[in-house]
Protein backbone atom coordinates (compact mmCIF):
# COMPACT_ATOMS: atom_id res chain seq x y z
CA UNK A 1 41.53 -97.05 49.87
CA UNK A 2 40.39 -95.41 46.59
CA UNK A 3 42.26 -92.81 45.01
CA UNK A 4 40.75 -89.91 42.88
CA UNK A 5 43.12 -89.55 39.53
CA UNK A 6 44.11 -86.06 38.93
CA UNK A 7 45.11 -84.26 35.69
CA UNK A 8 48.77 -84.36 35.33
CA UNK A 9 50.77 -81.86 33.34
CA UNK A 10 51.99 -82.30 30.38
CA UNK A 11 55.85 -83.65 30.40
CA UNK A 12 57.66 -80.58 29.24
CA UNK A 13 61.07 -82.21 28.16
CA UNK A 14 58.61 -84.28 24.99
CA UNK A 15 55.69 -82.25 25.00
CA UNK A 16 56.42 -78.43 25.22
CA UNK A 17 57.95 -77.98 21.44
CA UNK A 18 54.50 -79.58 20.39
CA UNK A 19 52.13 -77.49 22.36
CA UNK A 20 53.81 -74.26 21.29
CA UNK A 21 53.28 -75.15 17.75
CA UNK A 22 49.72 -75.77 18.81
CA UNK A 23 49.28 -72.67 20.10
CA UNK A 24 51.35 -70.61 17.18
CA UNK A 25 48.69 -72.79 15.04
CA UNK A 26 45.66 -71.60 17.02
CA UNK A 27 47.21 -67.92 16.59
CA UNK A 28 47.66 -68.07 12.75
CA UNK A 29 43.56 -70.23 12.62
CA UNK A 30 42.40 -67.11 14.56
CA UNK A 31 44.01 -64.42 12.53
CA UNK A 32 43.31 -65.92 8.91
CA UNK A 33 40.32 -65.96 9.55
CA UNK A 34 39.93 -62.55 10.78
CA UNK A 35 38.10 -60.59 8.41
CA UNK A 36 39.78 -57.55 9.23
CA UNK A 37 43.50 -58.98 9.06
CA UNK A 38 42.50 -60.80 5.44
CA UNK A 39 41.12 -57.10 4.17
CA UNK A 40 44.08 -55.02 6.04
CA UNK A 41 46.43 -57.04 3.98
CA UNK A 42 44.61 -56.73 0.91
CA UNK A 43 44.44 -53.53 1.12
CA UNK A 44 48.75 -53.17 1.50
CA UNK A 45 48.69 -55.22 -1.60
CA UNK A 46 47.01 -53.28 -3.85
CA UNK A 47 48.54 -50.15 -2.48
CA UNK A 48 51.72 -51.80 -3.12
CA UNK A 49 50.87 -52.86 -6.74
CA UNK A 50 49.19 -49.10 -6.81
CA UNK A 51 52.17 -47.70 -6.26
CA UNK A 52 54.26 -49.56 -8.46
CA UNK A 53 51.21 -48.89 -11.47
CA UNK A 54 51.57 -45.33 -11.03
CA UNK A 55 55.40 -45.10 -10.91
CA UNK A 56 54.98 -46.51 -14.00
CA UNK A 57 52.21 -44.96 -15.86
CA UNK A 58 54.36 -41.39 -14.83
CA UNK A 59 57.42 -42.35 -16.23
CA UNK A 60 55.08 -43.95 -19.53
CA UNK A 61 53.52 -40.41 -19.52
CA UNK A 62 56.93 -37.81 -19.48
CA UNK A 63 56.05 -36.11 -22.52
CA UNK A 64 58.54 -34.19 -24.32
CA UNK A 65 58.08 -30.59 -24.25
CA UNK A 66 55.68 -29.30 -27.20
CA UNK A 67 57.39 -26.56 -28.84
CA UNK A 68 56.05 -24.23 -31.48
CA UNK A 69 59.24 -23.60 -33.86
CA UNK A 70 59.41 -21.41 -36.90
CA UNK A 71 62.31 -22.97 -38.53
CA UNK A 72 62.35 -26.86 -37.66
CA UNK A 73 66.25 -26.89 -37.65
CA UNK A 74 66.29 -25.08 -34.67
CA UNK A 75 65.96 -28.03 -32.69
CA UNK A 76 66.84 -30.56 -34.44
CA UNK A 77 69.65 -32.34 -32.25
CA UNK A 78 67.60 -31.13 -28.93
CA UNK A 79 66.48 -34.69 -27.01
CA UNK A 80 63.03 -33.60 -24.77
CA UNK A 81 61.22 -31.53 -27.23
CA UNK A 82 58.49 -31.91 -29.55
CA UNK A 83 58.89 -29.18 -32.43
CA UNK A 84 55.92 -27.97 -33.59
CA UNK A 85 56.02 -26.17 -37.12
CA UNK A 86 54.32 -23.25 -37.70
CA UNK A 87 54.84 -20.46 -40.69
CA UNK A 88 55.26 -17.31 -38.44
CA UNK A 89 55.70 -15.13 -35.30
CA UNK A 90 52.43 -14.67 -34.74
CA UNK A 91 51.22 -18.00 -35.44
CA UNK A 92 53.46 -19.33 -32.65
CA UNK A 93 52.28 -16.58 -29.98
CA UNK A 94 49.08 -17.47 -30.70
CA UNK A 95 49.68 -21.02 -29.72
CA UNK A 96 51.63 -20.16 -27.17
CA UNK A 97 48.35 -17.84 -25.68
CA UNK A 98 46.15 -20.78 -26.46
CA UNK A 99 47.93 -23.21 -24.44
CA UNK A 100 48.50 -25.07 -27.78
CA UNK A 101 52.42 -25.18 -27.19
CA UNK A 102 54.56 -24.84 -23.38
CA UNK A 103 56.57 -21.99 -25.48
CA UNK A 104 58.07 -21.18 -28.98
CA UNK A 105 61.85 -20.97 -29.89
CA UNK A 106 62.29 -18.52 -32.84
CA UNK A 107 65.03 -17.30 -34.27
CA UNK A 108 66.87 -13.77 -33.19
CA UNK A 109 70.05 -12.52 -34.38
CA UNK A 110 70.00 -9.78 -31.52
CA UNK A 111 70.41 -12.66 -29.19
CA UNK A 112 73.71 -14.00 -28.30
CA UNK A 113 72.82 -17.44 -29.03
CA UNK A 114 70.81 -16.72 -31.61
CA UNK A 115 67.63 -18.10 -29.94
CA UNK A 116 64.63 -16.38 -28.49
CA UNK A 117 62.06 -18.00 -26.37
CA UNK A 118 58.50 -16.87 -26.35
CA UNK A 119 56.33 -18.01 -23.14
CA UNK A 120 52.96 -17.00 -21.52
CA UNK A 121 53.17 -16.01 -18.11
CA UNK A 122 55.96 -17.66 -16.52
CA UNK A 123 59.54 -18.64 -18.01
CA UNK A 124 59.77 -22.58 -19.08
CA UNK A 125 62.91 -23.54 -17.37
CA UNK A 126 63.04 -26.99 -18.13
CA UNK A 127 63.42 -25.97 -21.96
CA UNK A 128 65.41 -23.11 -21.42
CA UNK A 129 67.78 -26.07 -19.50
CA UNK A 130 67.43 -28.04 -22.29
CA UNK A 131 68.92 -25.23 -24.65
CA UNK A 132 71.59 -24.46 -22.30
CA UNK A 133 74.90 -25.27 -23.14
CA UNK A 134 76.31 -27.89 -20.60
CA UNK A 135 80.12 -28.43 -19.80
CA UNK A 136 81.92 -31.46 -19.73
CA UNK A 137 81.37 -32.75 -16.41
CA UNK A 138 84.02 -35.15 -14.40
CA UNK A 139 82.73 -37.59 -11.70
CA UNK A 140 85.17 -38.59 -9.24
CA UNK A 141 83.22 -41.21 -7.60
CA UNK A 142 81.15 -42.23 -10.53
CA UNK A 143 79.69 -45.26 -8.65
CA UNK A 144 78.50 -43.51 -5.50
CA UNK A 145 74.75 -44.32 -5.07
CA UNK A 146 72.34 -41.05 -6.07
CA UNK A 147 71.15 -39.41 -2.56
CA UNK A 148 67.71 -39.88 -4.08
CA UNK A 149 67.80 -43.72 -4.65
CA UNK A 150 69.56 -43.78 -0.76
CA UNK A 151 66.82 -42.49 0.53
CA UNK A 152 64.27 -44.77 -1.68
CA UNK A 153 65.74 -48.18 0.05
CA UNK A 154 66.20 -46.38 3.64
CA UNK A 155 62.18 -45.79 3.06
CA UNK A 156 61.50 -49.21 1.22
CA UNK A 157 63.50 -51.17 4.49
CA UNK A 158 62.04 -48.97 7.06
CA UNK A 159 58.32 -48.84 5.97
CA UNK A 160 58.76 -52.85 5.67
CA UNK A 161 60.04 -53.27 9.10
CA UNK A 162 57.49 -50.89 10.64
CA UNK A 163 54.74 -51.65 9.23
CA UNK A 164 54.78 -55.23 10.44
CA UNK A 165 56.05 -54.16 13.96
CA UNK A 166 53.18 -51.76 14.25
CA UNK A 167 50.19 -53.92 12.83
CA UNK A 168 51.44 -57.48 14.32
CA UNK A 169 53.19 -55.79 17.58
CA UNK A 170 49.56 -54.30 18.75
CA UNK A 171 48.04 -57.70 17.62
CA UNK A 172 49.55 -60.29 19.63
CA UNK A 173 49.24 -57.54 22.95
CA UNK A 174 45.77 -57.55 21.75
CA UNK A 175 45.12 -61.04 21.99
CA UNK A 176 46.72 -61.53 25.18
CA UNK A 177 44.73 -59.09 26.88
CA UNK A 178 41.49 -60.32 25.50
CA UNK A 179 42.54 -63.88 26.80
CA UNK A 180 42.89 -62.65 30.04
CA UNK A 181 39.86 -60.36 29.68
CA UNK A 182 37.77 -63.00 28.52
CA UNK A 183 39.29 -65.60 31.02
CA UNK A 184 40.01 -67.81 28.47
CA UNK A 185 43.61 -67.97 29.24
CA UNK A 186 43.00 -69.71 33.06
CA UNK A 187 41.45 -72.69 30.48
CA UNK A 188 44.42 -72.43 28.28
CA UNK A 189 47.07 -72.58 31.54
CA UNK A 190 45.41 -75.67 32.59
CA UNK A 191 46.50 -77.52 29.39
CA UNK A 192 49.91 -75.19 28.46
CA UNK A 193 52.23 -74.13 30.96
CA UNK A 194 52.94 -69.93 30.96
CA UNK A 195 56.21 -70.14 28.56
CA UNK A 196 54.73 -72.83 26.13
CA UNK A 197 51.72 -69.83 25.77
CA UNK A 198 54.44 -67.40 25.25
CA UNK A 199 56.29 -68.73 22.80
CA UNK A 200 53.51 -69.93 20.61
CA UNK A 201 52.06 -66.86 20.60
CA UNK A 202 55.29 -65.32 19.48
CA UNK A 203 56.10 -67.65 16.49
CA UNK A 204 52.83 -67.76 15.35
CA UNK A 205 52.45 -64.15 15.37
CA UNK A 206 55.79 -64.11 13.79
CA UNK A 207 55.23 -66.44 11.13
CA UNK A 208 51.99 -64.38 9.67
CA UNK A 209 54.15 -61.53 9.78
CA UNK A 210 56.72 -63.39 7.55
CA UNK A 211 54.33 -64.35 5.61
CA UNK A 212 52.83 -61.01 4.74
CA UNK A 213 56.23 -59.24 3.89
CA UNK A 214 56.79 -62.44 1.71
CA UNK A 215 53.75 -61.73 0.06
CA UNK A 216 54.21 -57.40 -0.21
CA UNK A 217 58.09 -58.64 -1.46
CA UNK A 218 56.61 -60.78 -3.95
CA UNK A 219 54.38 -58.44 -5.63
CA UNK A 220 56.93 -55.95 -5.89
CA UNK A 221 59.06 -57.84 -7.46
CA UNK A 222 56.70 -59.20 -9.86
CA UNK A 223 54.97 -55.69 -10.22
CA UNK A 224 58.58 -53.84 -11.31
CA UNK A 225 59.53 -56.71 -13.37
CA UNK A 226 56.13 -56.30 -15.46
CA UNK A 227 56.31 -52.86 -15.99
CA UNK A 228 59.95 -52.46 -16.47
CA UNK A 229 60.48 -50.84 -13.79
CA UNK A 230 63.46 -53.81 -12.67
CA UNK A 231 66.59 -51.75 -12.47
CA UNK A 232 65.02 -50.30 -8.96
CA UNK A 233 66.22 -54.34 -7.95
CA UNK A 234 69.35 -54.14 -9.28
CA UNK A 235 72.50 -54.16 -6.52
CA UNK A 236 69.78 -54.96 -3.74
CA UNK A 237 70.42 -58.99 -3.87
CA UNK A 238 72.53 -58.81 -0.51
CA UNK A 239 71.15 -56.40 1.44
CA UNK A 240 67.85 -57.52 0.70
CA UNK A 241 68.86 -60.92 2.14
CA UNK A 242 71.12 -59.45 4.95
CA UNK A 243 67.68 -57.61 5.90
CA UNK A 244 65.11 -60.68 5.86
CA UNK A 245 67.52 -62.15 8.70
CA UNK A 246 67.71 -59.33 10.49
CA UNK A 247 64.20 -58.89 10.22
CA UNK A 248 63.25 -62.27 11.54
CA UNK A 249 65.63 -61.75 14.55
CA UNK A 250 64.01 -58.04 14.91
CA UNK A 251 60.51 -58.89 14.99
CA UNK A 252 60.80 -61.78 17.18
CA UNK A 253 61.93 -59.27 19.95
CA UNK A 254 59.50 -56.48 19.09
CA UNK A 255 56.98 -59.40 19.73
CA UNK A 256 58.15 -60.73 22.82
CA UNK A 257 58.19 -57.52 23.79
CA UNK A 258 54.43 -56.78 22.99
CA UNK A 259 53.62 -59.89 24.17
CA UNK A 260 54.63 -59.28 27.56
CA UNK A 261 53.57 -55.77 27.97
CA UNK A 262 50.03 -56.56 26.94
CA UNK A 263 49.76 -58.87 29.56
CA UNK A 264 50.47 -56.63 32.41
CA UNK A 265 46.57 -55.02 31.63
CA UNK A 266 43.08 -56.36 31.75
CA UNK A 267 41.37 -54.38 29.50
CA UNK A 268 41.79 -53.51 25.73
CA UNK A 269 41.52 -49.41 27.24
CA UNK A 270 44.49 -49.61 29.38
CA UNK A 271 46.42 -51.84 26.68
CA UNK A 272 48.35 -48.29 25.43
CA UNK A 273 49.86 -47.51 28.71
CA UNK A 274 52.70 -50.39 28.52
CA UNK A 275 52.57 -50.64 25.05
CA UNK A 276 53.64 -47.36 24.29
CA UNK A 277 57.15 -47.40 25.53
CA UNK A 278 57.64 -50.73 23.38
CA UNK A 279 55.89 -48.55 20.26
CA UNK A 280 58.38 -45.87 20.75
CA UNK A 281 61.53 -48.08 20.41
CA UNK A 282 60.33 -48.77 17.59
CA UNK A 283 58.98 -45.49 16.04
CA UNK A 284 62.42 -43.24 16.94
CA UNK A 285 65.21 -45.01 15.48
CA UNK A 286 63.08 -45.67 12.21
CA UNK A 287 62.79 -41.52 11.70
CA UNK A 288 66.13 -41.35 12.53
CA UNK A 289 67.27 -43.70 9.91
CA UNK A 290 64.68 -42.22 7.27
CA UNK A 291 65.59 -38.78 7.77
CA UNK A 292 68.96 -38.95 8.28
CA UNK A 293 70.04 -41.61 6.20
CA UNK A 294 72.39 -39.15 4.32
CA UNK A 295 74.16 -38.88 7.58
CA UNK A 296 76.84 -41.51 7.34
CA UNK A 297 77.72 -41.38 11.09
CA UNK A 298 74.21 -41.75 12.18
CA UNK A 299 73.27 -44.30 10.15
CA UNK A 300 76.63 -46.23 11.03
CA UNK A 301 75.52 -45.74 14.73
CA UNK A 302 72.00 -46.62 14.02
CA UNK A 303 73.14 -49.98 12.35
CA UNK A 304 74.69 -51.40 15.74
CA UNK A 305 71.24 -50.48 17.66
CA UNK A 306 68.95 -53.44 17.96
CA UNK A 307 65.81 -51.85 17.19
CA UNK A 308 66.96 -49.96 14.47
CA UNK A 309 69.66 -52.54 12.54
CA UNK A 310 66.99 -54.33 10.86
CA UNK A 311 66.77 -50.80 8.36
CA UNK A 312 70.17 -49.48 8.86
CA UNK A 313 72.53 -52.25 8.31
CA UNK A 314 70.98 -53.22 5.01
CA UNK A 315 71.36 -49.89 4.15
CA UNK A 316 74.79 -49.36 4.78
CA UNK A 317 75.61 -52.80 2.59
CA UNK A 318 73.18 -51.21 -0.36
CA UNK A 319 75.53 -48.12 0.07
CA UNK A 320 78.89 -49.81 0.45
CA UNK A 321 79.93 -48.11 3.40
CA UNK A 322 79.88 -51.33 5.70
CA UNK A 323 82.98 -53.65 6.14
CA UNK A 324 82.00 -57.65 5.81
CA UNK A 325 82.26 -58.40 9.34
CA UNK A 326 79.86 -55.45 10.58
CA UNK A 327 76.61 -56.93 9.56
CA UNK A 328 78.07 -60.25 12.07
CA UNK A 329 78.90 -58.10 14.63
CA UNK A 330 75.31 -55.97 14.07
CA UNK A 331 73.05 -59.35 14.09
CA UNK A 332 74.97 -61.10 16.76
CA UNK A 333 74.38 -57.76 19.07
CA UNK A 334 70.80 -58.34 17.63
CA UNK A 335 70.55 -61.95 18.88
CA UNK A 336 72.11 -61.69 21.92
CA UNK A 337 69.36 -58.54 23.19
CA UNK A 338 66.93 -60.42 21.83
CA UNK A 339 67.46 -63.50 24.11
CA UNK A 340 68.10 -61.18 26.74
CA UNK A 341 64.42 -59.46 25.94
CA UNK A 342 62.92 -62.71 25.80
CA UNK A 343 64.05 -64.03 29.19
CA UNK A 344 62.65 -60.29 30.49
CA UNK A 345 59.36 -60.90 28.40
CA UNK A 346 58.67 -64.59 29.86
CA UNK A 347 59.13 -62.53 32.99
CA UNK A 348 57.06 -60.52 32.72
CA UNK A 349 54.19 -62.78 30.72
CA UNK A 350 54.45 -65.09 33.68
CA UNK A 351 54.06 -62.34 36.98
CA UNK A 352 51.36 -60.93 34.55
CA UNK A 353 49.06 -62.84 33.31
CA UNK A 354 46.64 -64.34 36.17
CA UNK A 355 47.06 -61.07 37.34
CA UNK A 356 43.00 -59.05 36.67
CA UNK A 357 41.61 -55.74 37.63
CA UNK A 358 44.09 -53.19 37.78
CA UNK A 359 47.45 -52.63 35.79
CA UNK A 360 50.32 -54.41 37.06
CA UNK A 361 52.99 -52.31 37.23
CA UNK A 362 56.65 -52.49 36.09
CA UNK A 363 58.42 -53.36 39.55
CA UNK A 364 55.39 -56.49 40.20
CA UNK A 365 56.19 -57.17 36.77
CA UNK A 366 59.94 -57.80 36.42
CA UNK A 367 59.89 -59.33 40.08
CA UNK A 368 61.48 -62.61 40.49
C-alpha cells in the first residue's frame, strides 16, 4: 500500500520562537523598504532638528531693546537695552517716528523718577519693565519646576508616545488587512500557525517603532547639545529612562491591539470602524495629560492608567511628585493589562482572520 506524504506543521515547542522572528523580519524588509515609511521618517527628523534650529536661532536673535538716550548715564546699569546717543529731544523723536529706535528715555525732573519715556504709537512695556523698580522677592519652594518647562516634557513625552502609536498602530492593522485582502495570509497560515503571525507582526512592528524614537531621541540630543541648547536635558536622566520602559511595554499593547482589530475587516475602507475605538484610547488620556498636566491629581490618576502611564508617570518623576515605588506599581499594572490585551488580541486575530467579506463583529470576535 503506498502512502501519499503530507506537509506536517511545524513543531511549535522548537520552531515557533524562530518563525516569529521570521515574520517580525519580513515586517521590518517590507517597511524599510517602503518609500513612504523611509520619507515619513525623514521628514520627523528634520522637523525635529527644525525645531531645535529655530529654538536656537530665536534665543541667538533676542536683541536688546534699541534705545535713543540723551544722556548715556541714564542707563547705564540697565541689562536689555541698547542706548543709543543722540544730542537732543528732537533728535530722539525723530528716531523714535522713523522706527530708528523702540523708544527714547530722556530726562524729566517733573517726573517722579526722574525718567520720561518717549514712544510712537503704543507704550513699550518690556522697557518700561525693565526701568521698573523690582522688590526683593522670596521663593519658598525655590526648586519647584517652572509651569512652563512642566508643560514642555508633558508635550515632549506625549507627542513621542503618540506619534508612534498613531503612525505604527494604523500600520500593522494595515498590513493585516491587506494580507487578508490580498489572500496572502491563507499562504502564510500554511507555513505559520495564527499566534506565530501575531506575534511577529507585533515585535517587528514594535522594533521599527523603537527604532525610530531611538533615532528622533538621538537627534535631539545631539541637536541641543550643538547649539547649546543642553540645559533643556538636564534632571530628565530618570524619567527619560523610566519612560523608554514604559514605552516599550505601552506600544506593545497599542499594537496587539491594532493588530487584532484590523483583522476583523477585509478591506482597507472598513479598516476605521474597529480601529477607532483602539485610536481613541489612545488619543483621550494623551489631551488629558497635555492639558492638564498642571493638575496634580489628574496627572497622578492618569499615571496608574495603562494607556496613558507611558506620558504621565515620567512626568510625575521629572516633577518630583511620585514616591519610588509608584512607577513599580504603574508598570506592573502596565504589564499585567498588557498580557491580559494580548491573550484578547490573539483572540481575536485568530476568530478573525480567515474570516472575508463582511466585518466580523465584536461578539464573533471575542468568541471562544
Amino acid at each position: 500500500m503506498t502512502t501519499t506524504p503530507t506537509a506536517s506543521k511545524p513543531d511549535l515547542r522548537t520552531g515557533s520562537g524562530r518563525l516569529a522572528l521570521l515574520v517580525a523580519e519580513r515586517e521590518i524588509t517590507t517597511r524599510l523598504r517602503s518609500k513612504s515609511f523611509l520619507i515619513s521618517t525623514g521628514i520627523l527628523l528634520l522637523l525635529v532638528l527644525g525645531g531645535i534650529i529655530f529654538g536656537s536661532i530665536t534665543a541667538a536673535n533676542s536683541d536688546d531693546t534699541r534705545v535713543a538716550v540723551t544722556d548715556s548715564a541714564l542707563l547705564a546699569d540697565v541689562d536689555g537695552v541698547e542706548a543709543v546717543a543722540v544730542d537732543d529731544l528732537a533728535e530722539a523723536e525723530a528716531l523714535v517716528r522713523d522706527g530708528e529706535v523702540d523708544a527714547a528715555v530722556v530726562a524729566d525732573e517733573s517726573s517722579p523718577v526722574g525718567l520720561r519715556v518717549i514712544a510712537d504709537s503704543n507704550p513699550p512695556l518690556g522697557l518700561i519693565n525693565l526701568l521698573s523698580v523690582t522688590p526683593p522677592v522670596e521663593l519658598l519652594d525655590p526648586d519647584a519646576i517652572p509651569g512652563g518647562l512642566a508643560y514642555l516634557v508633558a508635550f515632549g513625552f506625549g507627542i513621542v508616545f503618540f506619534t508612534a502609536a498613531m503612525t505604527f498602530g494604523p500600520t500593522i492593522a494595515q498590513s493585516v488587512v491587506e494580507e487578508k485582502q490580498t489572500r496572502v495570509v491563507e499562504i502564510l497560515l500554511a507555513a505559520v500557525p495564527t499566534r506565530v503571525l501575531f506575534t511577529g507582526k507585533v515585535i517587528g512592528t514594535s522594533v521599527l517603532a523603537f527604532g525610530q524614537i531611538a533615532l528622533i531621541a538621538a537627534m535631539a540630543i545631539i541637536g541641543l547639545t550643538v547649539t547649546g541648547q543642553d540645559d533643556l536635558l538636564v534632571g530628565l536622566g530618570a524619567p527619560v529612562v523610566w519612560f523608554v520602559v514604559f514605552f516599550i511595554v505601552g506600544f506593545v499593547l497599542l499594537a496587539s491591539l491594532f493588530a487584532a482589530t484590523g483583522a476583523m475587516v477585509s478591506r482597507l475602507e472598513d479598516m476605521g470602524a474597529t480601529t477607532t475605538p483602539v485610536t481613541m484610547l489612545v488619543m483621550l488620556p494623551y489631551f488629558l495629560v497635555i492639558f492638564l498636566n498642571d493638575n496634580p491629581l489628574v496627572v497622578a490618576i492618569m499615571s496608574y492608567v495603562p494607556f496613558s502611564a507611558p506620558v504621565a508617570m515620567p512626568l510625575r518623576l521629572f516633577l518630583g511628585t511620585a514616591e519610588w515605588w509608584e512607577p513599580v506599581l504603574s508598570l506592573g499594572i502596565l504589564a499585567v493589562t498588557t498580557v491580559a490585551l494580548i491573550a484578547l488580541g490573539v483572540r481575536i486575530y485568530e476568530n478573525s482572520l480567515l474570516r472575508l467579506g463582511a466585518r466580523v463583529s465584536w461578539r464573533e470576535a471575542i468568541a471562544r
